[in-house]
Every structure is written in C-alpha cells, then in structure tokens.
Protein backbone atom coordinates (compact mmCIF):
# COMPACT_ATOMS: atom_id res chain seq x y z
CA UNK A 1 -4.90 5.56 14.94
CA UNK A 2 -4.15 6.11 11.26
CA UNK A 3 -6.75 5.23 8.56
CA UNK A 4 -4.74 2.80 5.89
CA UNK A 5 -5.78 2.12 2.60
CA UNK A 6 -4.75 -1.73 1.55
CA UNK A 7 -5.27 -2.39 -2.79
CA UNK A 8 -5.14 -6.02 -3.61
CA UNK A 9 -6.88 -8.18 -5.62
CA UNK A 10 -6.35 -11.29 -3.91
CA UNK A 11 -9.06 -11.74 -1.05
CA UNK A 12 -6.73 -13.93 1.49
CA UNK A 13 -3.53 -11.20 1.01
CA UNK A 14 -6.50 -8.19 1.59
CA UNK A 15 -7.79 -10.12 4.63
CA UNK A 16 -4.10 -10.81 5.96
CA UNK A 17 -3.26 -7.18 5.46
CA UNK A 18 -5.80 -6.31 7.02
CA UNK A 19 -5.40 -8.28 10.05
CA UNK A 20 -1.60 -7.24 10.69
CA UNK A 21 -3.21 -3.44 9.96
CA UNK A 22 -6.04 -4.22 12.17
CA UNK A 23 -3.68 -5.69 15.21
CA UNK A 24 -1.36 -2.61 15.13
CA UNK A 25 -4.56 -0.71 15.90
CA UNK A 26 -5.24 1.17 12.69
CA UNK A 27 -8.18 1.35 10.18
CA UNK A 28 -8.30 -0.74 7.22
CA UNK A 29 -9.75 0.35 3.99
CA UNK A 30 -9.72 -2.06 1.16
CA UNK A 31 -9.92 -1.64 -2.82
CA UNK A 32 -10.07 -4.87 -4.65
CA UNK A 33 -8.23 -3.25 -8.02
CA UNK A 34 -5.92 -0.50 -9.06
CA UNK A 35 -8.49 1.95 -10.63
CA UNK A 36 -10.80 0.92 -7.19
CA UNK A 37 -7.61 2.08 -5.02
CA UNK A 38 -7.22 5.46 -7.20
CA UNK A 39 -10.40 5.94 -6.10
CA UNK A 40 -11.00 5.04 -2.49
CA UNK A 41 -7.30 7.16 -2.12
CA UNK A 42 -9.03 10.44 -3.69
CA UNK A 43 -12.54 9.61 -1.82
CA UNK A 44 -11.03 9.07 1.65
CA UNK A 45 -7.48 10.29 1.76
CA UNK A 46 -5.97 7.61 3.73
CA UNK A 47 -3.05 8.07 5.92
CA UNK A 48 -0.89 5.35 4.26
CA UNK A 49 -1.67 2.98 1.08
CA UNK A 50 -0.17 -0.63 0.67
CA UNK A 51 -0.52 -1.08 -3.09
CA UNK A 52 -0.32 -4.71 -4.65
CA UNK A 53 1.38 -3.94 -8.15
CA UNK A 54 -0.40 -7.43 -10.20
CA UNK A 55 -3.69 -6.84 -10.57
CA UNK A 56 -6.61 -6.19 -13.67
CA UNK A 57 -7.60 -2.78 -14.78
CA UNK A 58 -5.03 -0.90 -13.27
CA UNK A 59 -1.75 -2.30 -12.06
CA UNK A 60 -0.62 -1.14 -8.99
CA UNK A 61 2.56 1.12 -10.81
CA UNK A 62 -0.27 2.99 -12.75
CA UNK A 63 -1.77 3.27 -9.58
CA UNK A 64 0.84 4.57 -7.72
CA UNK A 65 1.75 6.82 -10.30
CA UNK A 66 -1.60 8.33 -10.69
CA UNK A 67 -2.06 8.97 -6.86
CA UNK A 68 1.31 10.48 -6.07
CA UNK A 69 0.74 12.52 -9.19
CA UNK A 70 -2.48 13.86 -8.08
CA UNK A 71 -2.85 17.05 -6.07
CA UNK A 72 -5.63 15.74 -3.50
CA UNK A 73 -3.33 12.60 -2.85
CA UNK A 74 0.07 13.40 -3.26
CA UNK A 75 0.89 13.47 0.33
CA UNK A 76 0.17 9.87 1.26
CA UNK A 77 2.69 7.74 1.48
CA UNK A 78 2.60 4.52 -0.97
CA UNK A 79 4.40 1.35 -0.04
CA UNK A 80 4.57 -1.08 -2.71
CA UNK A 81 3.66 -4.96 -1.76
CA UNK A 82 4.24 -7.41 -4.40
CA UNK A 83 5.43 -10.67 -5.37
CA UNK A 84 7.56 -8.80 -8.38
CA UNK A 85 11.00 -9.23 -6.54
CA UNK A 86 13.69 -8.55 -9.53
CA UNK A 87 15.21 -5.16 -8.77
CA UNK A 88 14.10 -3.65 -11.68
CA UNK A 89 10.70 -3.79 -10.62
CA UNK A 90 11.90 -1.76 -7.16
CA UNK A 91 13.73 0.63 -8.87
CA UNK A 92 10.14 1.06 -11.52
CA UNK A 93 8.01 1.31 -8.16
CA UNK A 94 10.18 3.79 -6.38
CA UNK A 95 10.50 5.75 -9.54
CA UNK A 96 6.03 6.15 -10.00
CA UNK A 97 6.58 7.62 -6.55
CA UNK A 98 6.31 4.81 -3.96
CA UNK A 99 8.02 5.43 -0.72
CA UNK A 100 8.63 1.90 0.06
CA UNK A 101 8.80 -1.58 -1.40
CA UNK A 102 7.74 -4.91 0.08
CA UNK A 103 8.01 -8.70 -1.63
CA UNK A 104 5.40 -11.27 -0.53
CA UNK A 105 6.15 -13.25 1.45
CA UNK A 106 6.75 -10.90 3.76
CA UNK A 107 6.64 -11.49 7.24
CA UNK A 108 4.02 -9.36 10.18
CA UNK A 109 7.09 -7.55 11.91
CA UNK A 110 8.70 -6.38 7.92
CA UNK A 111 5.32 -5.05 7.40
CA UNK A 112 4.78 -3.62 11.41
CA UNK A 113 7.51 -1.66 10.78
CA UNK A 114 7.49 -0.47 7.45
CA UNK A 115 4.06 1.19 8.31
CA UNK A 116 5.64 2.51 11.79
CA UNK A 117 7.99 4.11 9.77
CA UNK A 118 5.47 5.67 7.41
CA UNK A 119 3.37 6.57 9.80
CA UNK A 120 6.04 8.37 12.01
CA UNK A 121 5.73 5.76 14.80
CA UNK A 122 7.05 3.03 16.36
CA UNK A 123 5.93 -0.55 15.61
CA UNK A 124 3.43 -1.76 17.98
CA UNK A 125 5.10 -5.16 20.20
C-alpha cells in the first residue's frame, strides 16, 4: 500500500481522486492548494503526488517545480492532472519535473494505471 498525496483545489475532483486512490487500495492524502501540497509533500513524503496545475497561491507548475527541486522530495514521482490540454502546457509540466501528465476528464482505468506505473505495479482489476 503506497501513501499518495492528491493537490486540488476543487473538493468533488479531491474526493473523486481520492476514491479511484482509495479503491486501488492506497492512502490518500489531500492538500487543497499548491503551497498546501509543497507542504504536506515535505511533511509526509508521499509515495506518489497527483498535482492539479489551476489553482490560487501556488499553481500546480510552481508546485511541481519546487518539490522535485527540493532535496527531501525529489524522489517522488509527480503526475500532473489538469484540465490545461494544449501541448505546450505538457511539454511546461514535464519540463518543472513531472513524470507524467493527465487531462481531466480522465477516465478511472487512465488514472489506475498511470499510478501502477509510478508506483512500480500493476493496476489493480
């Protein structure tokens, strides 16, 4: 069971996140902002962080950035779940140092297995 960090600031996405997290047997952490999700990465060192990229205070690029630029959280693995779709936006998240990049909607297998594949597993059936 792998301990996964999910930063959004939408309350239904965190909850549906969470769910599909939940189901495939894992533990969900939630941060409800970027600077929140900096944060809860460097205070619990999750095993895996899905980072929304429109949100206030911090946007979820500055918050990738910052955690795969920092020391203590380097290591985790950031995949990037957004509604920005144009490929520049992919290309700006891969280049702050996410692994991965998502577009809501998105449906529960994409997800399943993007976080397998993270998380050096299979996807759950």
């Amino acid at each position: 069971m792998a301990r996964i960090l999910i930063v959004d600031d939408s309350p239904s996405q965190l909850m549906g996140i969470r769910r599909i997290v939940e189901k495939l047997g894992h533990d969900a952490l939630t941060a409800e902002d970027g600077a929140a999700g900096v944060e809860a990465a460097k205070r619990e060192i999750p095993d895996l962080i899905l980072m929304d990229v429109v949100m206030p205070n911090l946007n979820g690029f500055q918050a990738t950035r910052s955690i795969t630029r920092e020391p203590s959280t380097k290591h985790i693995p950031v995949i990037l779940v957004t509604t920005k779709d144009q490929d520049t936006d992919r290309m700006w998240g891969l280049r702050q140092g996410a692994k991965a990049y998502i577009t809501k909607p998105f449906s529960e297998t994409e997800l399943s297995e993007l976080i397998a594949q993270y998380l050096g597993g299979a996807p759950a059936a």
